[in-house]
N, C-alpha and C. Protein backbone atom coordinates (compact mmCIF):
# COMPACT_ATOMS: atom_id res chain seq x y z
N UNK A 1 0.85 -1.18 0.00
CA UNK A 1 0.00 0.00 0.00
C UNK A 1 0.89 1.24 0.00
N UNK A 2 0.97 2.09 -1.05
CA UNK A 2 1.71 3.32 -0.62
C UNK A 2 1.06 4.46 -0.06
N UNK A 3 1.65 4.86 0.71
CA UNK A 3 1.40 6.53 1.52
C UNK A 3 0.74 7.46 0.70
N UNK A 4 1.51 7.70 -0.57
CA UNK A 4 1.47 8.86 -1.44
C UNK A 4 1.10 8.30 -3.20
N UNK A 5 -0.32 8.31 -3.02
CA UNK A 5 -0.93 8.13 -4.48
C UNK A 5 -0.85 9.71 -5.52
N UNK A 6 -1.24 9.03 -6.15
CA UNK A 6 -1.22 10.66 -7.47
C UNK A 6 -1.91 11.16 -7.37
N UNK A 7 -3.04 11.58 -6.67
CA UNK A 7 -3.92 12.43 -6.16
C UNK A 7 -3.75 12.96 -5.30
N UNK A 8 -2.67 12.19 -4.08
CA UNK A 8 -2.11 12.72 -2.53
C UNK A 8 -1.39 13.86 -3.60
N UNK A 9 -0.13 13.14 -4.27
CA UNK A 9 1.12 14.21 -4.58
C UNK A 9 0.40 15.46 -5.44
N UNK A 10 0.09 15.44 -6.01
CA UNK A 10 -0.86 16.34 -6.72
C UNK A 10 -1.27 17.67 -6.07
N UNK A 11 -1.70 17.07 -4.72
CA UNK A 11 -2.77 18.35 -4.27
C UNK A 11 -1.33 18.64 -3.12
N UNK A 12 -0.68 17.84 -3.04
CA UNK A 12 0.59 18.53 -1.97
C UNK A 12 1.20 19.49 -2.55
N UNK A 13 1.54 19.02 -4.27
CA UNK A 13 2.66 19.59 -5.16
C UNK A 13 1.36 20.97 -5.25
N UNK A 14 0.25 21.22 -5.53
CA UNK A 14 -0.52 22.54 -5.27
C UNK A 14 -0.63 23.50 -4.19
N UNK A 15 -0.22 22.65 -2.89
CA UNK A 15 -0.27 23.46 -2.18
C UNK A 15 1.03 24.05 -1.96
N UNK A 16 2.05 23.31 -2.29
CA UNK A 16 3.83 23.58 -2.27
C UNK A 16 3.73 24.61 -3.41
N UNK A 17 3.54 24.69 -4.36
CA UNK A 17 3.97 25.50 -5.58
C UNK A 17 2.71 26.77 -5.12
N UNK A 18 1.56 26.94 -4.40
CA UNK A 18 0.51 28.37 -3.97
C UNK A 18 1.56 28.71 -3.00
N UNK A 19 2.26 27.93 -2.24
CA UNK A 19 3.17 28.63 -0.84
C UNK A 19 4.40 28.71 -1.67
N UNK A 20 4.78 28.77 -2.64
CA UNK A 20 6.56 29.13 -3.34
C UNK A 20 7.24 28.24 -3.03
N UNK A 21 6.63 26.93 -2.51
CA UNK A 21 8.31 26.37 -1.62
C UNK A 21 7.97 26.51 -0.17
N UNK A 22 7.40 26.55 0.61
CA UNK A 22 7.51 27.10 1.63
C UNK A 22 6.75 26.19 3.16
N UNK A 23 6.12 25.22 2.13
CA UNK A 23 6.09 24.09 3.26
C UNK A 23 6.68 23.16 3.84
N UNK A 24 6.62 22.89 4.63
CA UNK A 24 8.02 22.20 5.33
C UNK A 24 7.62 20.93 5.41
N UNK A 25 8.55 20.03 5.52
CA UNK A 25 8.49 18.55 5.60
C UNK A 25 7.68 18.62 7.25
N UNK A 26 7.64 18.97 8.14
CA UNK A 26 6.56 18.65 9.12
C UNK A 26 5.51 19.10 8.92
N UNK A 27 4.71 20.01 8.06
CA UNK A 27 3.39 20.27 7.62
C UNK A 27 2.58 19.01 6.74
N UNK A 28 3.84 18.68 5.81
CA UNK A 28 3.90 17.61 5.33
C UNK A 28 3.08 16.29 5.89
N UNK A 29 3.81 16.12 6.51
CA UNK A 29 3.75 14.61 7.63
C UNK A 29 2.33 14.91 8.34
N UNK A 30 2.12 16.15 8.81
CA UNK A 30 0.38 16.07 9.58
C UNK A 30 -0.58 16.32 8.27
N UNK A 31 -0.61 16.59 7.77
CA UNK A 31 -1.32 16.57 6.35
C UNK A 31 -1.51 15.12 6.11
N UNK A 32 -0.55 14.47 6.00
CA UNK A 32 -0.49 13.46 5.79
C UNK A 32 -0.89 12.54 6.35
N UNK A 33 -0.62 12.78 7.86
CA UNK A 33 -1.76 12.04 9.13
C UNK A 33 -3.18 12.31 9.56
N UNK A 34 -3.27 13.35 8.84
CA UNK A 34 -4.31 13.99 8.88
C UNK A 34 -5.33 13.26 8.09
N UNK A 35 -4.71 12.96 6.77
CA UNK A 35 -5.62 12.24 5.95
C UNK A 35 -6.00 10.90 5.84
N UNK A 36 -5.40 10.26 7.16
CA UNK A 36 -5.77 8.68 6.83
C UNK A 36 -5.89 7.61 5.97
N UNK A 37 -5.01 8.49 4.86
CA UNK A 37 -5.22 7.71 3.53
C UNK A 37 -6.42 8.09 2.78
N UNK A 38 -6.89 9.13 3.22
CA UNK A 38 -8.48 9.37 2.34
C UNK A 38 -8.30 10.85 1.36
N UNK A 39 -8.51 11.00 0.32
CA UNK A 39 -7.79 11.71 -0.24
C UNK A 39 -9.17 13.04 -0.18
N UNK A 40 -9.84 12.69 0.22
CA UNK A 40 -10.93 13.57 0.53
C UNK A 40 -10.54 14.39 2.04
N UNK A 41 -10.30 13.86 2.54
CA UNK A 41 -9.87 14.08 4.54
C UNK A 41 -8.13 15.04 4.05
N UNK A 42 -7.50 14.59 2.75
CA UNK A 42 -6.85 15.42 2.55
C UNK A 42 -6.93 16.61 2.21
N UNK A 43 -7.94 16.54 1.53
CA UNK A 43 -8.09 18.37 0.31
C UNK A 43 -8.69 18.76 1.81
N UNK A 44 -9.22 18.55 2.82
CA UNK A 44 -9.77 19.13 3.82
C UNK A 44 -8.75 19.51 4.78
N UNK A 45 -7.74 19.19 4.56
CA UNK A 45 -7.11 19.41 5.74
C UNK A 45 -5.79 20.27 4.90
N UNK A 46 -6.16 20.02 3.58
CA UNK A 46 -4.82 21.76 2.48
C UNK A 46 -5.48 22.25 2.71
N UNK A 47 -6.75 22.50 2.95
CA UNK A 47 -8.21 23.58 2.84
C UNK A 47 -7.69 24.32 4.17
N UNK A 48 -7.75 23.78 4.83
CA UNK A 48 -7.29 24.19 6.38
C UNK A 48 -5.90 24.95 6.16
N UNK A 49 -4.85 24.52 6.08
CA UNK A 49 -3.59 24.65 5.88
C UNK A 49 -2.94 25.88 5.03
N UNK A 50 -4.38 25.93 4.06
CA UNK A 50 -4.33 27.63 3.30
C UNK A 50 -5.20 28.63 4.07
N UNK A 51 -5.93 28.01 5.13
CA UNK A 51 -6.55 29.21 6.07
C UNK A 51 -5.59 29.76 7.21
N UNK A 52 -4.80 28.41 7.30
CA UNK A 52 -3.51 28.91 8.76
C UNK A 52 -3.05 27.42 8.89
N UNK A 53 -2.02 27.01 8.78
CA UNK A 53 -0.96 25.97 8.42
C UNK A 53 -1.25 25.69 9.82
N UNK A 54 -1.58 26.61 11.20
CA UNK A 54 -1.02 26.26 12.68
C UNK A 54 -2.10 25.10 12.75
N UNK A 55 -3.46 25.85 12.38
CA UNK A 55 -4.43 24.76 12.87
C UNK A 55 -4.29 23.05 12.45
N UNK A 56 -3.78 23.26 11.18
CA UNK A 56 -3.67 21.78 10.81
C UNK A 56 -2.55 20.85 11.90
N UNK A 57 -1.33 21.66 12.33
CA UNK A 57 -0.71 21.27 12.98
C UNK A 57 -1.28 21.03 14.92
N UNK A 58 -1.85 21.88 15.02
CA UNK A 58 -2.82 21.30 16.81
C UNK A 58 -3.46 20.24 16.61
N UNK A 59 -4.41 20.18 14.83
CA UNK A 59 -5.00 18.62 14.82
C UNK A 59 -4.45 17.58 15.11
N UNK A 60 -3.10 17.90 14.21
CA UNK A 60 -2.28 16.42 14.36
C UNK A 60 -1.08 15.84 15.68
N UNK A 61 -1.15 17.26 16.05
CA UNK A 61 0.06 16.92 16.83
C UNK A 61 -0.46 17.31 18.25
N UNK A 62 -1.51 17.78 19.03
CA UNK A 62 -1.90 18.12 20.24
C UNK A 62 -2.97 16.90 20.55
N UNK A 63 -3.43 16.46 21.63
CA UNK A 63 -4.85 15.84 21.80
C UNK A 63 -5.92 16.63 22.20
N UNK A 64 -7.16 17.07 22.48
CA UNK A 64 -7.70 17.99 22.91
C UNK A 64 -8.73 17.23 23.86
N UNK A 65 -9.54 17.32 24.38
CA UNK A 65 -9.38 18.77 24.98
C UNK A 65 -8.31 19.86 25.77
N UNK A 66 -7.21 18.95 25.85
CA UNK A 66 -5.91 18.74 27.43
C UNK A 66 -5.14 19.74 26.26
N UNK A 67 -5.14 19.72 25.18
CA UNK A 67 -4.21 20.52 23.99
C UNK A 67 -2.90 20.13 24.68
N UNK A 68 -2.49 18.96 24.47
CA UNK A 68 -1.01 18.64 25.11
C UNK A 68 -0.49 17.72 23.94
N UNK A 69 0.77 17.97 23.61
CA UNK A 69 1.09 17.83 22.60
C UNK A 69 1.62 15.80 22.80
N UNK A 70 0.82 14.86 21.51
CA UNK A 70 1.35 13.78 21.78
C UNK A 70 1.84 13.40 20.60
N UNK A 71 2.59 14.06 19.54
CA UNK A 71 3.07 13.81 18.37
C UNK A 71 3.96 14.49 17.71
N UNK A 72 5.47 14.55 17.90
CA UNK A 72 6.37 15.65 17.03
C UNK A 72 6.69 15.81 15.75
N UNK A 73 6.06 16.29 15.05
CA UNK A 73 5.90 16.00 13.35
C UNK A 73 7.35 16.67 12.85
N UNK A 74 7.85 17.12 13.66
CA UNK A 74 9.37 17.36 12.99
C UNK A 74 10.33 16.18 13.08
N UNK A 75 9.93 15.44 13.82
CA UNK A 75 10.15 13.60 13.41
C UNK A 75 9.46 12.82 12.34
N UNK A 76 10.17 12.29 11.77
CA UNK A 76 9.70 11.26 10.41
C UNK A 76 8.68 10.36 11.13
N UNK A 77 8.01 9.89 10.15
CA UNK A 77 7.01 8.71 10.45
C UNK A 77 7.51 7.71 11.39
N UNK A 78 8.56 6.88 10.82
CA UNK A 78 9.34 5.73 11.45
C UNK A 78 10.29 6.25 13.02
N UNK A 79 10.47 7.67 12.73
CA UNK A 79 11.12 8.04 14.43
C UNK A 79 9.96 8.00 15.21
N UNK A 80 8.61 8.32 14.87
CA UNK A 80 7.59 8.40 15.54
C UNK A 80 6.88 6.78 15.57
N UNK A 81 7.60 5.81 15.76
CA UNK A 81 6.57 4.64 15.17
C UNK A 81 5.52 4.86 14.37
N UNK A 82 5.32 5.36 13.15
CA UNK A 82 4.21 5.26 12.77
C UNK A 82 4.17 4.45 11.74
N UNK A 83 5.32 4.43 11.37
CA UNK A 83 5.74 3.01 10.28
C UNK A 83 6.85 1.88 11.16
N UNK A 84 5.93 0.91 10.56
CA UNK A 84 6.80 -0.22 11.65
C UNK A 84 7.01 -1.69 10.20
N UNK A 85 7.92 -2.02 10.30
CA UNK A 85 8.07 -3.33 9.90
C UNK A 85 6.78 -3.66 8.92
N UNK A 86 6.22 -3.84 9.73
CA UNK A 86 4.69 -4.88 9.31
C UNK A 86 4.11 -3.93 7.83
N UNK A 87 4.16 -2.61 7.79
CA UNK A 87 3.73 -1.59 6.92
C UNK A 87 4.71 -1.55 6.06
N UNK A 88 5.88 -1.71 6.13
CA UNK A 88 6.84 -1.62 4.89
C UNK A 88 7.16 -3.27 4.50
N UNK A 89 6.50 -3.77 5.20
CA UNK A 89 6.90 -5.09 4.21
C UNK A 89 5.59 -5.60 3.44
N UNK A 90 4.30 -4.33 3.84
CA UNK A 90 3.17 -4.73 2.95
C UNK A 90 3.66 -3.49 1.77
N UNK A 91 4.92 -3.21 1.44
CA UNK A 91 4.96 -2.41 0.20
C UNK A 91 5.44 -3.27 -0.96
């Protein structure tokens, strides 16, 4: 199963080329967690991300109501366990 279908890269490479360059590999990664693999849950969450990049980042990386942060997206997937073994050997 890959992460990044042609519809993911697509609407990333749109939102990278409306910001000049200017998104960072941890906006990246909660976007990306954000979307669960649903490429719909994605355009919703660039939708977000062109209203204020911060909010997308409290989704992914705070729990709420406590807003305490349980996810450092300036860590890769695999520093964060989020890819383990079992997921890269279903590639």
């Amino acid at each position: 199963m890959a992460l990044i279908t042609g519809g993911t890269s697509q609407a990333l490479d749109e939102l990278d080329a409306e910001s000049k360059g200017l998104v960072s590999p941890r906006l990246i990664r909660a976007l990306v967690y954000l979307a669960q693999g649903d490429l719909e849950k994605l355009k919703k969450a660039i939708a977000l991300a062109r209203t204020d990049w911060r909010d997308v980042l409290l989704q992914a990386e705070y729990s709420y109501p406590e807003t305490v942060r349980v996810r450092d997206f300036d860590k890769t997937f695999h520093e964060l366990g989020l890819l383990g073994k079992k997921q890269l050997s279903q590639n």
